[in-house]
Protein backbone atom coordinates (compact mmCIF):
# COMPACT_ATOMS: atom_id res chain seq x y z
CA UNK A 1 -85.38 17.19 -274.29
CA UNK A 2 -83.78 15.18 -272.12
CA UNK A 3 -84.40 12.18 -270.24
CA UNK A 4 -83.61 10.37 -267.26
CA UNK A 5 -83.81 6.54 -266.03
CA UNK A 6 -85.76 7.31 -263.04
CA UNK A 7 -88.36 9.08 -265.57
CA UNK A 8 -87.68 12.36 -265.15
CA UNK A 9 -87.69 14.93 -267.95
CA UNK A 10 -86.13 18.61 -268.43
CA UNK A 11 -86.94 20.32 -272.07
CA UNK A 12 -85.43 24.20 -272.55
CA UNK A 13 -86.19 26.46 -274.69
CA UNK A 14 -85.22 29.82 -275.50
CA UNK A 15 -87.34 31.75 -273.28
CA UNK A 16 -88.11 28.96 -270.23
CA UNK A 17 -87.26 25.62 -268.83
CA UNK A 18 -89.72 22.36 -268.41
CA UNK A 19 -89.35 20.10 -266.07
CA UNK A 20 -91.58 16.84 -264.86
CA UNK A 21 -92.28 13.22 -265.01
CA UNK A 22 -92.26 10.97 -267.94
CA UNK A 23 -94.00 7.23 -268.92
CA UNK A 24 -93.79 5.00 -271.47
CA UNK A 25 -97.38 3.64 -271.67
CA UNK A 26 -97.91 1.40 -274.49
CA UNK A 27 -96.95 3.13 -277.89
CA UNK A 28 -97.44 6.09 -276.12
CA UNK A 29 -94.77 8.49 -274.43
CA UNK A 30 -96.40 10.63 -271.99
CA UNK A 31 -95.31 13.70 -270.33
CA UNK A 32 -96.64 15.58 -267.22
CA UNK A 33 -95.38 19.00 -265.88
CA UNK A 34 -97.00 21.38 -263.74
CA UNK A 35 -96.13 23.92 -265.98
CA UNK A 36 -97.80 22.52 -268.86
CA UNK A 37 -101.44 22.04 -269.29
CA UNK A 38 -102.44 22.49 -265.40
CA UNK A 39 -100.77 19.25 -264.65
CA UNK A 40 -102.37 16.68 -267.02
CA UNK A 41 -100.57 14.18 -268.55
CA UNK A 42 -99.80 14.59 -272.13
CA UNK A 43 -99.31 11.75 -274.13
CA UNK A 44 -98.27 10.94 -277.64
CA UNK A 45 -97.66 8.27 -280.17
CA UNK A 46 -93.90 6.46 -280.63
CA UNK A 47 -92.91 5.24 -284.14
CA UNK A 48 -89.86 3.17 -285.12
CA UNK A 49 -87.80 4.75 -287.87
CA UNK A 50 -87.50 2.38 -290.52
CA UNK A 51 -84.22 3.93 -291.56
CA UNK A 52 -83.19 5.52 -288.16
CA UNK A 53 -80.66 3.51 -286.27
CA UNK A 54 -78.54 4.00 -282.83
CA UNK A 55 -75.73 5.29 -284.35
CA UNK A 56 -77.69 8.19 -285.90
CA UNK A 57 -80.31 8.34 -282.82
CA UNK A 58 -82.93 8.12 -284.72
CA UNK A 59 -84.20 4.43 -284.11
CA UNK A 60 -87.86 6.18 -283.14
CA UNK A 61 -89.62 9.41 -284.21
CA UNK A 62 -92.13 11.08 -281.48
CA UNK A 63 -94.22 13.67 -283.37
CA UNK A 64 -96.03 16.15 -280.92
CA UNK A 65 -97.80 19.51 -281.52
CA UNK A 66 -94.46 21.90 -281.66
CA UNK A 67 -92.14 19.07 -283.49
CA UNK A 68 -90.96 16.21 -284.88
CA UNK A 69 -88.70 14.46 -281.76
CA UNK A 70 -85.72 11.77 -283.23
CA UNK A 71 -84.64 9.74 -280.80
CA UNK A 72 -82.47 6.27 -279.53
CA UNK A 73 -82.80 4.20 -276.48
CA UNK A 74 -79.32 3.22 -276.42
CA UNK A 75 -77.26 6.06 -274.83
């Protein structure tokens, strides 16, 4: 997935591309495409890693329904 600073979003996969809008919202990173779930936002809980750091992008771990996301906020 990745991620831009005026909250858009573009995630590929083998067979299709997602794109849309994203929000931090709390704990909670939420996504909204109108390719996925007829528009509604989907949103889902951030953890920190307690071993993750920037170097390894892995500071915080987004778990959804597919996978397990690892990710920094420092580019």
């Amino acid at each position: 997935m990745e991620l831009s600073a005026n909250g858009d979003f573009a995630l590929s996969s083998q067979n299709s591309i997602i794109t849309g809008t994203f929000t931090l919202e709390g704990n909670l990173f939420c996504t909204q495409s109108a390719a996925t779930l007829l528009g509604r936002k989907f949103c889902g809980p951030v953890y920190r890693n307690p071993v993750g750091s920037s170097e390894t992008q892995d500071e915080f771990i987004l778990p959804d329904s597919v996978t397990v996301w690892y990710f920094s906020v420092a580019p």
